[in-house]
N, C-alpha and C. Protein backbone atom coordinates (compact mmCIF):
# COMPACT_ATOMS: atom_id res chain seq x y z
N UNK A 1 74.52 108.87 122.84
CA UNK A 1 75.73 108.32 122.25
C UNK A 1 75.83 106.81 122.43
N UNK A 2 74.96 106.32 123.82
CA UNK A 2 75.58 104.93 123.48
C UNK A 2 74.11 104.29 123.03
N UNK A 3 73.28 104.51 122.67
CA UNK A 3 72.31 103.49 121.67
C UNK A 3 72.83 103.05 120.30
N UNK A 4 71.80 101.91 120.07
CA UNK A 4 71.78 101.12 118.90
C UNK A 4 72.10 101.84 117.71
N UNK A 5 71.59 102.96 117.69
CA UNK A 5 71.58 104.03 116.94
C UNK A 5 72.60 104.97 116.31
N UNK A 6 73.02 104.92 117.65
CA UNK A 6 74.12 106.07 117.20
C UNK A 6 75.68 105.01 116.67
N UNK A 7 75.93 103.70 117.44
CA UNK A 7 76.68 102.87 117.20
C UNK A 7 76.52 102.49 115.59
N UNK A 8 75.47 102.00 114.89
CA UNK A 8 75.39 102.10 113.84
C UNK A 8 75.58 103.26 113.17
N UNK A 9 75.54 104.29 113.27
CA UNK A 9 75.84 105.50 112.79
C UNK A 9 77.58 105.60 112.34
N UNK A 10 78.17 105.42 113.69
CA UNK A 10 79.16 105.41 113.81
C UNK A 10 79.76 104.26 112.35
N UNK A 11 79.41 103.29 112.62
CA UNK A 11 80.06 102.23 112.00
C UNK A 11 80.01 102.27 110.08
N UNK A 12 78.59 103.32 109.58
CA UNK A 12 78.60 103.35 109.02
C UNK A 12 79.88 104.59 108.28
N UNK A 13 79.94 105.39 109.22
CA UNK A 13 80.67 106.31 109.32
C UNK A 13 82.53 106.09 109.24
N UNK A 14 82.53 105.13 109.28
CA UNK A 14 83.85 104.13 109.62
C UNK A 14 84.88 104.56 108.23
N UNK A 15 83.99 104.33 107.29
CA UNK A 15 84.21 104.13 106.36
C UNK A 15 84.94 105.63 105.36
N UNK A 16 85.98 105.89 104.70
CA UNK A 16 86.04 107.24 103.73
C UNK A 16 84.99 107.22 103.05
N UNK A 17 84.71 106.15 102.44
CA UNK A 17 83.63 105.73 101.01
C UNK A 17 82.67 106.40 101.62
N UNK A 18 82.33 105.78 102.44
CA UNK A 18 80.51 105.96 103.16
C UNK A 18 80.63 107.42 103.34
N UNK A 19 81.38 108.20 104.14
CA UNK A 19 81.76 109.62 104.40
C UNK A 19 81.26 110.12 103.15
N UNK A 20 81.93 109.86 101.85
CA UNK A 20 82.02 110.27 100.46
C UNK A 20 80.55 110.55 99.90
N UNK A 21 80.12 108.98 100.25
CA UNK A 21 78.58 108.70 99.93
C UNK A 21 77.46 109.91 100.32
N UNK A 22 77.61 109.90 101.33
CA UNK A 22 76.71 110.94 102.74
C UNK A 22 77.10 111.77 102.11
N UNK A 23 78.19 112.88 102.11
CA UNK A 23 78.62 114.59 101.59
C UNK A 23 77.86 114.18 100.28
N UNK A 24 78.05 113.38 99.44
CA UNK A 24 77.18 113.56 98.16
C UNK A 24 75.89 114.06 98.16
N UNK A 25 75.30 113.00 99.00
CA UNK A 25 73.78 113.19 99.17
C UNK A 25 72.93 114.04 100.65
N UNK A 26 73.95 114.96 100.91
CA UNK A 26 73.92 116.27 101.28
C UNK A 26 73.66 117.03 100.28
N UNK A 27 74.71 117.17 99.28
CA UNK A 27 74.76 118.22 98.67
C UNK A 27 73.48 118.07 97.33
N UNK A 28 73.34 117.10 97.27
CA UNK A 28 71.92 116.36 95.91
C UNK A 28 71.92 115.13 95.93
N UNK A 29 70.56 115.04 96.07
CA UNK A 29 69.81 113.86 96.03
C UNK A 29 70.74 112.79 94.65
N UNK A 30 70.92 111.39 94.98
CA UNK A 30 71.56 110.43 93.41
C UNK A 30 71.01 109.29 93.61
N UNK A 31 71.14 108.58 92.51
CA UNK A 31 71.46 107.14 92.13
C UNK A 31 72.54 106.90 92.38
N UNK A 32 72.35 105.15 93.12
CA UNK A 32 73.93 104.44 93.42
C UNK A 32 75.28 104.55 91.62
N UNK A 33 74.45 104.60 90.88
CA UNK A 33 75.59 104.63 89.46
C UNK A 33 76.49 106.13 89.92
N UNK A 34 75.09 107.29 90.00
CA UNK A 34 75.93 108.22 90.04
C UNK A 34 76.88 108.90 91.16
N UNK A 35 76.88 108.07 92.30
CA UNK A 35 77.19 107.77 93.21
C UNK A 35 78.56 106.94 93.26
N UNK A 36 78.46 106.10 92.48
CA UNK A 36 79.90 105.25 92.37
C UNK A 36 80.87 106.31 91.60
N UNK A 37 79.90 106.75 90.52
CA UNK A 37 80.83 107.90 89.50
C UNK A 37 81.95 108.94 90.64
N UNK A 38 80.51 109.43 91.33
CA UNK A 38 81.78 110.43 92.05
C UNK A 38 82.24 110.00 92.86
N UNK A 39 82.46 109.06 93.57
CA UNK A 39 83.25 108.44 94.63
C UNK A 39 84.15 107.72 94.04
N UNK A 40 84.10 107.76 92.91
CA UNK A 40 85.17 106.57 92.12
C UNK A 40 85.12 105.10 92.65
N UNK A 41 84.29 104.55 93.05
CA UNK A 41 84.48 103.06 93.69
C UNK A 41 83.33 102.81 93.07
N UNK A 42 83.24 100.93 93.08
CA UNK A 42 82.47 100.09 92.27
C UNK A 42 80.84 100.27 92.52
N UNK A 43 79.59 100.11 91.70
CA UNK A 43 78.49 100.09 92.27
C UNK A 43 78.38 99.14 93.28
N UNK A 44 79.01 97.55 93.05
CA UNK A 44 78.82 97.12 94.41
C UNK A 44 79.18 97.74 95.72
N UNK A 45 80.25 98.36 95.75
CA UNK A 45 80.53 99.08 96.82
C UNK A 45 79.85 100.31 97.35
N UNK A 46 79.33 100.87 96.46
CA UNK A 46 78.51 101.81 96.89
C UNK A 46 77.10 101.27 97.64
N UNK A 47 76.67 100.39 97.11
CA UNK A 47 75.45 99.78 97.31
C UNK A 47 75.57 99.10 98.71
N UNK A 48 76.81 98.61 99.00
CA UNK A 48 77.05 98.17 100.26
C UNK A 48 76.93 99.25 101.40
N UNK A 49 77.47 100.53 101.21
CA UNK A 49 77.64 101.57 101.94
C UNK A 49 75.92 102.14 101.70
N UNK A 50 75.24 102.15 100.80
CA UNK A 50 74.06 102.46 101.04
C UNK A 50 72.97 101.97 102.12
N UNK A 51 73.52 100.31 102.18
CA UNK A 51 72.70 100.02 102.67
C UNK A 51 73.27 100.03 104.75
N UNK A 52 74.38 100.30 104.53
CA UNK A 52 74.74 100.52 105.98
C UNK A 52 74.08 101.83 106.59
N UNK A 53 74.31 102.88 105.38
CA UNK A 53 73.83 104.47 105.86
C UNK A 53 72.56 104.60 106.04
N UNK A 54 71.33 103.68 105.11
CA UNK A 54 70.04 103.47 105.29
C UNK A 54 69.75 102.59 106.57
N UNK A 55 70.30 102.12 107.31
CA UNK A 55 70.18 101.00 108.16
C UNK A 55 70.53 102.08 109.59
N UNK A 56 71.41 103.32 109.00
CA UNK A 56 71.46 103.83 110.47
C UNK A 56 70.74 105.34 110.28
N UNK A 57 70.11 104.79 109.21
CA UNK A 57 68.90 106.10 109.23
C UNK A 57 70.09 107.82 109.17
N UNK A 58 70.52 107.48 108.22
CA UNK A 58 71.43 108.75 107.35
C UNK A 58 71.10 109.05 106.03
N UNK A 59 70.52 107.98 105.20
CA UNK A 59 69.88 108.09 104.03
C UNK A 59 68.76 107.23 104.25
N UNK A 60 68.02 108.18 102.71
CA UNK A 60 66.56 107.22 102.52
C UNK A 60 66.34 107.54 101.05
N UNK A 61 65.36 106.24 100.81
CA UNK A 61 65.22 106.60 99.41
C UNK A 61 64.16 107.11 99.18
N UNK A 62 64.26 108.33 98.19
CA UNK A 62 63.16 109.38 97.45
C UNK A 62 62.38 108.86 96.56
N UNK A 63 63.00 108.73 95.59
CA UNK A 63 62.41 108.64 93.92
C UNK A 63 62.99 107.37 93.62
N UNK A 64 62.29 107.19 92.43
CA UNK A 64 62.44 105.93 91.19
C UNK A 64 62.59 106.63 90.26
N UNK A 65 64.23 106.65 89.78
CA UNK A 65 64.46 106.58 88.06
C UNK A 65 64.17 105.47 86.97
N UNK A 66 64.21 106.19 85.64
CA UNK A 66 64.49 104.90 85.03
C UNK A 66 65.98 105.00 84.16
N UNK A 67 66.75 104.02 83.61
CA UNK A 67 67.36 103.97 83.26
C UNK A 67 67.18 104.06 81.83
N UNK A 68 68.21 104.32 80.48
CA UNK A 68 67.96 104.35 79.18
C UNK A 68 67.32 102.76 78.84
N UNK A 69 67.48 101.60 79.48
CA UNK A 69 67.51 100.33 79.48
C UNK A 69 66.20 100.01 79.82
N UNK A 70 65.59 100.94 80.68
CA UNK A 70 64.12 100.98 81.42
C UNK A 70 64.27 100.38 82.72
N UNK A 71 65.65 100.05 83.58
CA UNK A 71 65.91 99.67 84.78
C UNK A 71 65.56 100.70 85.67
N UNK A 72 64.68 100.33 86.82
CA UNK A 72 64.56 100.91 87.92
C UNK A 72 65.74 101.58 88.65
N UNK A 73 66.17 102.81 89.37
CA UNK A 73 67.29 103.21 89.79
C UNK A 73 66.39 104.11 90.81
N UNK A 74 66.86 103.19 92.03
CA UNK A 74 66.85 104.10 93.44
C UNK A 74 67.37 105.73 93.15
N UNK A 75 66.78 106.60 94.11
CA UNK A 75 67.35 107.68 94.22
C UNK A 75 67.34 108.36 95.80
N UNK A 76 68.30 108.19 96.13
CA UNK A 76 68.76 108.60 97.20
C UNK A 76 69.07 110.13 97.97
N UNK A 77 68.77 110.20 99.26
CA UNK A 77 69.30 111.75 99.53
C UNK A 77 70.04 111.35 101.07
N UNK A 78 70.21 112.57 101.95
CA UNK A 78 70.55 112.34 103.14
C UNK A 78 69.26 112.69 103.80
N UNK A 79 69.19 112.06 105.33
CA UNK A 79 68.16 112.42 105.68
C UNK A 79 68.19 114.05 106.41
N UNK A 80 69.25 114.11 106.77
CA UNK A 80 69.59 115.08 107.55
C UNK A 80 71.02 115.30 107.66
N UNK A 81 71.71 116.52 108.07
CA UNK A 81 73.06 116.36 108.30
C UNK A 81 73.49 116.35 109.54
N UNK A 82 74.28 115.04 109.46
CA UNK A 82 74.78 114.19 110.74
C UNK A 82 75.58 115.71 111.70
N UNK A 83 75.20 115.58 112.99
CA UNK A 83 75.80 116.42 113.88
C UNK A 83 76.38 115.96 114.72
N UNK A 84 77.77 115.91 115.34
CA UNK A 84 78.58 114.67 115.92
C UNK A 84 78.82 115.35 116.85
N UNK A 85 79.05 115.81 118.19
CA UNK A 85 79.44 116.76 119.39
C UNK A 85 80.45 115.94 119.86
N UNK A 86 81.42 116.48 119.76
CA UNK A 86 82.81 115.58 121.04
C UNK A 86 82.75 116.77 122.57
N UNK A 87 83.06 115.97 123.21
CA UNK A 87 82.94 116.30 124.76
C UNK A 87 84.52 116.71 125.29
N UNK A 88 84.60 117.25 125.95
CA UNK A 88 86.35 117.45 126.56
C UNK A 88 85.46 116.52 128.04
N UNK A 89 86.33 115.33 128.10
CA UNK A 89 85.32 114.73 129.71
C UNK A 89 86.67 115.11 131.23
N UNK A 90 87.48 115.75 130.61
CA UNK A 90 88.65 116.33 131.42
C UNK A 90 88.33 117.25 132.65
């Protein structure tokens, strides 16, 4: 609980959005577009929260889409599902 690790975890975790982000890509692998879609918040914002959740090693990226445009589009999953234990220290 108290490494680098898990503190970043936490912090990414801080967040509803990021929460939002993660249950997504639990449930299926996305792109940040389709990602903003269901979270309702901006791609910048998603992209911000991506890169916090990738940074504490909660997501990673899979695949390369392409877009109708021929733009590259990350595709994202979770790496695992986060398991959080609270303690009674009483």
């Amino acid at each position: 609980m108290g490494d680098e690790r898990a503190d970043a975890l936490f912090d990414a975790l801080s967040s509803s959005t990021a929460r939002n982000v993660l249950q997504q890509l639990i449930e299926e692998p996305q792109t940040a577009s389709e990602l903003a879609e269901g979270t309702d918040t901006s791609l910048q914002n998603v992209h911000y929260h991506i890169g916090k959740l990738r940074e504490a090693g909660a997501i990673e990226e899979i695949d390369i889409e392409y877009s109708s445009r021929g733009r590259e589009m990350s595709v994202y999953t979770a790496t695992s599902q986060p398991r959080i234990l609270v303690y009674d220290l009483e």
